[in-house]
C-alpha atoms as a PDB file:
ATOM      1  CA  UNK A   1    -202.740 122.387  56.406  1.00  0.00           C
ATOM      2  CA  UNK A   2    -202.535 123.559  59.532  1.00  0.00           C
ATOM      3  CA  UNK A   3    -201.601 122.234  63.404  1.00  0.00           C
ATOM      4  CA  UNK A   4    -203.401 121.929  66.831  1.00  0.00           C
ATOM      5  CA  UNK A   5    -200.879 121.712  69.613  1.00  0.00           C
ATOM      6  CA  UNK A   6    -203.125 119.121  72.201  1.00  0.00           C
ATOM      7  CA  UNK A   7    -202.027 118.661  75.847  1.00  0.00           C
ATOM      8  CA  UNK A   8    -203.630 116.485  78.265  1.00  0.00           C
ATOM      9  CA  UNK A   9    -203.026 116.546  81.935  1.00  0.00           C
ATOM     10  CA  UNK A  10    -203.813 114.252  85.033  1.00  0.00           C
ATOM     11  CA  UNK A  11    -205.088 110.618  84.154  1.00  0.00           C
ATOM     12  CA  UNK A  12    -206.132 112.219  80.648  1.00  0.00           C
ATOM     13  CA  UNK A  13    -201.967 111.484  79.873  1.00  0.00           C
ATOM     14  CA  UNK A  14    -202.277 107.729  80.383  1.00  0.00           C
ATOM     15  CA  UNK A  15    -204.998 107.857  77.011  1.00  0.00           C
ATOM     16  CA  UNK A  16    -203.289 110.016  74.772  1.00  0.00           C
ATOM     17  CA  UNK A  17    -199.260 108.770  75.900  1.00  0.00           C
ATOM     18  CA  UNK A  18    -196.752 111.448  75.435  1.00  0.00           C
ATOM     19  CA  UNK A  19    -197.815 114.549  74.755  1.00  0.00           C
ATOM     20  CA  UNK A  20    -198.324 117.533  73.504  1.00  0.00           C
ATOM     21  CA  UNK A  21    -199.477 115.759  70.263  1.00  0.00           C
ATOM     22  CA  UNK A  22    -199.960 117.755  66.949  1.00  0.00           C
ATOM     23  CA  UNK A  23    -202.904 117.254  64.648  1.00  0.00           C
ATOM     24  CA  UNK A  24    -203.641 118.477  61.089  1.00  0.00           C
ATOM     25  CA  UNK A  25    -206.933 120.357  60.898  1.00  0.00           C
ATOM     26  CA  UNK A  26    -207.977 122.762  57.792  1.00  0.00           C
ATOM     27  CA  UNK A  27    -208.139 126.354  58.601  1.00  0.00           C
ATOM     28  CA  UNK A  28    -210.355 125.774  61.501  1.00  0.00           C
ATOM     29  CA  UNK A  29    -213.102 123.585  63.066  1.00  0.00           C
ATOM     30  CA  UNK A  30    -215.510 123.620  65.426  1.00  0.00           C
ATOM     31  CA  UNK A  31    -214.926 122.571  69.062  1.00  0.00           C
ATOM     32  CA  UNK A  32    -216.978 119.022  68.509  1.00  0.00           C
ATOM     33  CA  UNK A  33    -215.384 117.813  65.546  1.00  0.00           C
ATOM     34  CA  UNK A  34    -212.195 118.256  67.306  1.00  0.00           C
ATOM     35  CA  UNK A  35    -213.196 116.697  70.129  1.00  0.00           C
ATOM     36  CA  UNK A  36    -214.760 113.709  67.900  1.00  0.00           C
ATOM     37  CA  UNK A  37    -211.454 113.597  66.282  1.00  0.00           C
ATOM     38  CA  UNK A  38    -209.468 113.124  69.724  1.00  0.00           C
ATOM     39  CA  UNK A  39    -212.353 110.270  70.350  1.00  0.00           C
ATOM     40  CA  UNK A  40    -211.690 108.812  67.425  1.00  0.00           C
ATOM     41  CA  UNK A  41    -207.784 108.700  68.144  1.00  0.00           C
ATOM     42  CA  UNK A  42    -208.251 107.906  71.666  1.00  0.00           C
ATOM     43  CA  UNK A  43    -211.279 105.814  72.343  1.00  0.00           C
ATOM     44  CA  UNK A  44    -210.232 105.972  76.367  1.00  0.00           C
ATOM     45  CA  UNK A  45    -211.446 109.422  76.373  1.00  0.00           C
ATOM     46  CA  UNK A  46    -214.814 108.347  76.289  1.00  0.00           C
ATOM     47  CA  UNK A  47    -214.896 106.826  79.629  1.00  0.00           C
ATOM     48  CA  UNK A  48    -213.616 110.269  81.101  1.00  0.00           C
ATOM     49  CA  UNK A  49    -214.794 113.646  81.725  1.00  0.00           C
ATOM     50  CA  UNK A  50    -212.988 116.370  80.704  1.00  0.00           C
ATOM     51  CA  UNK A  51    -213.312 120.105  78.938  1.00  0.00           C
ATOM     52  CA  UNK A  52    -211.540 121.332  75.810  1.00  0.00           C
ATOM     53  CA  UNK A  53    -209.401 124.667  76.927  1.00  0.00           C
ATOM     54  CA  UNK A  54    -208.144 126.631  73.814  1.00  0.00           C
ATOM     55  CA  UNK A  55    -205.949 129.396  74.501  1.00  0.00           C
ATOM     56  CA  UNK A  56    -206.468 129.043  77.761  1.00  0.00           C
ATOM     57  CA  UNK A  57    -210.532 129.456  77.358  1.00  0.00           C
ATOM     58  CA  UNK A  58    -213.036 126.868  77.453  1.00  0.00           C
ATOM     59  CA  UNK A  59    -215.013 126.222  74.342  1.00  0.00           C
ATOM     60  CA  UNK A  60    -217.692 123.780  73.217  1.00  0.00           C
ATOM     61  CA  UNK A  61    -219.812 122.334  70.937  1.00  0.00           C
ATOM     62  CA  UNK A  62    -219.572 125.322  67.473  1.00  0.00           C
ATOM     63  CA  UNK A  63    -217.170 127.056  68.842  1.00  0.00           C
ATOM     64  CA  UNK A  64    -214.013 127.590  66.520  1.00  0.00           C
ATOM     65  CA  UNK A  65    -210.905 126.133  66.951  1.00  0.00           C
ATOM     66  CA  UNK A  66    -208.235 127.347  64.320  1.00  0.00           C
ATOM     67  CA  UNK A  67    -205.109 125.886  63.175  1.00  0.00           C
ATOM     68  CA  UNK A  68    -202.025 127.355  65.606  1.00  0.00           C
ATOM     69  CA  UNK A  69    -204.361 126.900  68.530  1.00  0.00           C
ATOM     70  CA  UNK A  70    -203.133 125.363  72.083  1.00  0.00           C
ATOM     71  CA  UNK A  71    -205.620 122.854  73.320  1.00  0.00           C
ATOM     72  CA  UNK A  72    -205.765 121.269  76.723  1.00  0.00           C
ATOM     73  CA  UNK A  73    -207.703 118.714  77.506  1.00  0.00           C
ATOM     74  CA  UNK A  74    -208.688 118.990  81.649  1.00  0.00           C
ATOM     75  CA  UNK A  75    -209.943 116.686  83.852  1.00  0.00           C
ATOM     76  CA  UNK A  76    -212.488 117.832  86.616  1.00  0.00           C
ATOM     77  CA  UNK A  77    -210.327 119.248  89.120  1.00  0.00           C
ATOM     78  CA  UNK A  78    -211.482 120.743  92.768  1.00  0.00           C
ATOM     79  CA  UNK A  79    -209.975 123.557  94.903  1.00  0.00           C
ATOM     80  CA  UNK A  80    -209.567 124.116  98.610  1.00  0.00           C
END
């Protein structure tokens, strides 16, 4: 088996509690089952909006996700 390394950051930290977390995943999945997965963990994260960064890329929906990855989870965040 192998591990997903998730971070969260902003508000997102006060669902998932300390983090990073690790989670066991076959060789990969796809983008939504991870994210159903966290939803399932963390049923807070429904009432937020955030994006799934791997490797410092945002991915969605069939988009693969292997094991070794980095995940953040982001919350909507402005600029000035």
């Amino acid at each position: 088996m192998n591990t997903i390394r998730v971070c969260a950051f902003g508000p997102l930290t006060e669902i998932i509690g300390e983090v990073p977390i690790e989670l066991g995943v076959e060789l990969s999945v796809s983008a939504a089952d991870l994210q159903s997965e966290l939803l399932r963990r963390f049923p807070g994260l429904g009432e937020r909006q955030y994006r799934l960064a791997v490797d410092e890329r945002f991915v969605e929906g069939e988009e693969r996700v292997g094991g070794g990855s980095e995940v953040a989870l982001l919350p909507p965040f402005g600029g000035g």
